[in-house]
Protein backbone atom coordinates (compact mmCIF):
# COMPACT_ATOMS: atom_id res chain seq x y z
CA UNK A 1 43.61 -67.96 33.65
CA UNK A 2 44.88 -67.63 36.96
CA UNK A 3 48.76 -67.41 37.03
CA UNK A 4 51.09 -66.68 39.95
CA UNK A 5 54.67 -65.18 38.74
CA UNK A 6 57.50 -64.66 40.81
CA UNK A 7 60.65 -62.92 39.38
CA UNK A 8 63.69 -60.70 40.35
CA UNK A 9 66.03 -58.71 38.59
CA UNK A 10 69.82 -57.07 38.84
CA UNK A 11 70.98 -54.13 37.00
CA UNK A 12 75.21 -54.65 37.44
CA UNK A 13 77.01 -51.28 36.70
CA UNK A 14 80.02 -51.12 33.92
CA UNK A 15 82.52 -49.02 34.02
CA UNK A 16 83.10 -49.81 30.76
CA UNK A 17 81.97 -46.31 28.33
CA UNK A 18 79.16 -46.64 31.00
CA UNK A 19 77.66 -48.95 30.21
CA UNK A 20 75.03 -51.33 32.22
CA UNK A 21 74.43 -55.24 32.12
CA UNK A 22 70.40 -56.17 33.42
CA UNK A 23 70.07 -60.19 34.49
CA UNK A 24 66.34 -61.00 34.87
CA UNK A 25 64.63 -64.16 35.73
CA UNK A 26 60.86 -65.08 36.70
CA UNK A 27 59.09 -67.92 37.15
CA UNK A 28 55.66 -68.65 35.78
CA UNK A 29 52.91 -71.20 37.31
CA UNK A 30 49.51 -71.20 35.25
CA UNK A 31 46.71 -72.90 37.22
CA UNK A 32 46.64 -76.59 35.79
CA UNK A 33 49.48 -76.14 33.18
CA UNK A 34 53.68 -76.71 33.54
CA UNK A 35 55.06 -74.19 34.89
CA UNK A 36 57.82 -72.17 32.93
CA UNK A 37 60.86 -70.56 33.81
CA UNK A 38 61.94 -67.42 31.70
CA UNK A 39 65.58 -65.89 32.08
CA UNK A 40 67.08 -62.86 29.67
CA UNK A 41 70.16 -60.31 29.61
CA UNK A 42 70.04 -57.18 28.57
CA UNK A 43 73.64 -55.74 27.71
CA UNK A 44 73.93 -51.60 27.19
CA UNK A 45 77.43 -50.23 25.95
CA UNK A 46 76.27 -47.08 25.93
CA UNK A 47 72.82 -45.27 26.33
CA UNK A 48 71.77 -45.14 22.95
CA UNK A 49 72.24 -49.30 22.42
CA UNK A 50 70.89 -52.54 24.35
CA UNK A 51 71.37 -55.92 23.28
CA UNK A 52 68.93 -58.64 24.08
CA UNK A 53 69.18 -62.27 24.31
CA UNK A 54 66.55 -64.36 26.62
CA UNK A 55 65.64 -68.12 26.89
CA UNK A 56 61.94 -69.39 27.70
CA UNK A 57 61.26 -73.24 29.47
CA UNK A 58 58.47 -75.36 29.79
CA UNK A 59 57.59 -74.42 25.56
CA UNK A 60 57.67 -77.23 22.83
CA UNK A 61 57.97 -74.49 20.19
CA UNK A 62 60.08 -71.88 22.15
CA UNK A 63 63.24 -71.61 23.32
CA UNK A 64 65.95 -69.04 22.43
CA UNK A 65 65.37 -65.49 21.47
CA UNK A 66 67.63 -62.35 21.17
CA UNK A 67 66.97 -58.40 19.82
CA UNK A 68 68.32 -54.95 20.61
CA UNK A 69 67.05 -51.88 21.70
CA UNK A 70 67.95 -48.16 20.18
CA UNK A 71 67.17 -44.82 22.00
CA UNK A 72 67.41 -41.69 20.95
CA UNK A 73 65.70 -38.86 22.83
CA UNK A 74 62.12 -39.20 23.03
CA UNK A 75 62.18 -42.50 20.94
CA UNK A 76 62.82 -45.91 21.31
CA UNK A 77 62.72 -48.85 18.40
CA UNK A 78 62.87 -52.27 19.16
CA UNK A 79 63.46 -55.40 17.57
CA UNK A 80 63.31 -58.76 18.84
CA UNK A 81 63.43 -62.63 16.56
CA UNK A 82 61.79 -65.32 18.39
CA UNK A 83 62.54 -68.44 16.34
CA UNK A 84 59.43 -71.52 16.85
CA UNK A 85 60.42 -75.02 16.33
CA UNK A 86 56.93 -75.43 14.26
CA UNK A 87 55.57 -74.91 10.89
CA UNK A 88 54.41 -71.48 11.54
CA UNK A 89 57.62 -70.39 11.07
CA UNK A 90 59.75 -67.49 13.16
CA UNK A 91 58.51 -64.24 14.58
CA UNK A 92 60.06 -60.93 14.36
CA UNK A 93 58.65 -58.01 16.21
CA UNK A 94 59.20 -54.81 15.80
CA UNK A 95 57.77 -51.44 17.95
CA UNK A 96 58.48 -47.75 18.25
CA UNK A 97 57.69 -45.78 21.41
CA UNK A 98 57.80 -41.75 21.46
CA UNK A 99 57.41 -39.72 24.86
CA UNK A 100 55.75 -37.20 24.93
């Protein structure tokens, strides 16, 4: 389908063990359906840790989600839980990435 998606993002430095704190937001306009508006935060300590949190409009089953990132060297694991409000229960996804 056709979709048009507009979003922008800001990566605020911490000084804080040097750390970083991402804010994103888009929004999302499928032809002929609601639009939706998506915003998440993405909060990193330190390098080797992000944690994830992110809220999704416009859904009837979706809403709130959260996860965290690890990174070490050439690989990255991630986990997210995106709960549904429906009988199919929650989702949890899980990926690993190498570099090579």
């Amino acid at each position: 389908p056709t979709t048009a998606r507009l979003g922008a993002a800001y990566l605020l430095p911490l000084k804080v063990l040097n750390g970083t704190w991402l804010f994103a937001a888009d929004f999302v306009q499928v032809l002929k359906e609601q639009s939706h508006f998506n915003i998440g935060s993405e909060f990193s300590p330190f390098p080797l840790l992000r944690l994830r949190i992110g809220y999704q409009t416009g859904y009837e089953e979706k809403g709130l989600s959260a996860g965290f990132g690890l990174e070490l060297n050439r690989f990255q694991f991630d986990y997210a839980y995106v709960p549904f409000s429906s009988d199919l229960g929650s989702s949890q996804r899980l990926s690993l990435t190498a570099q090579f």
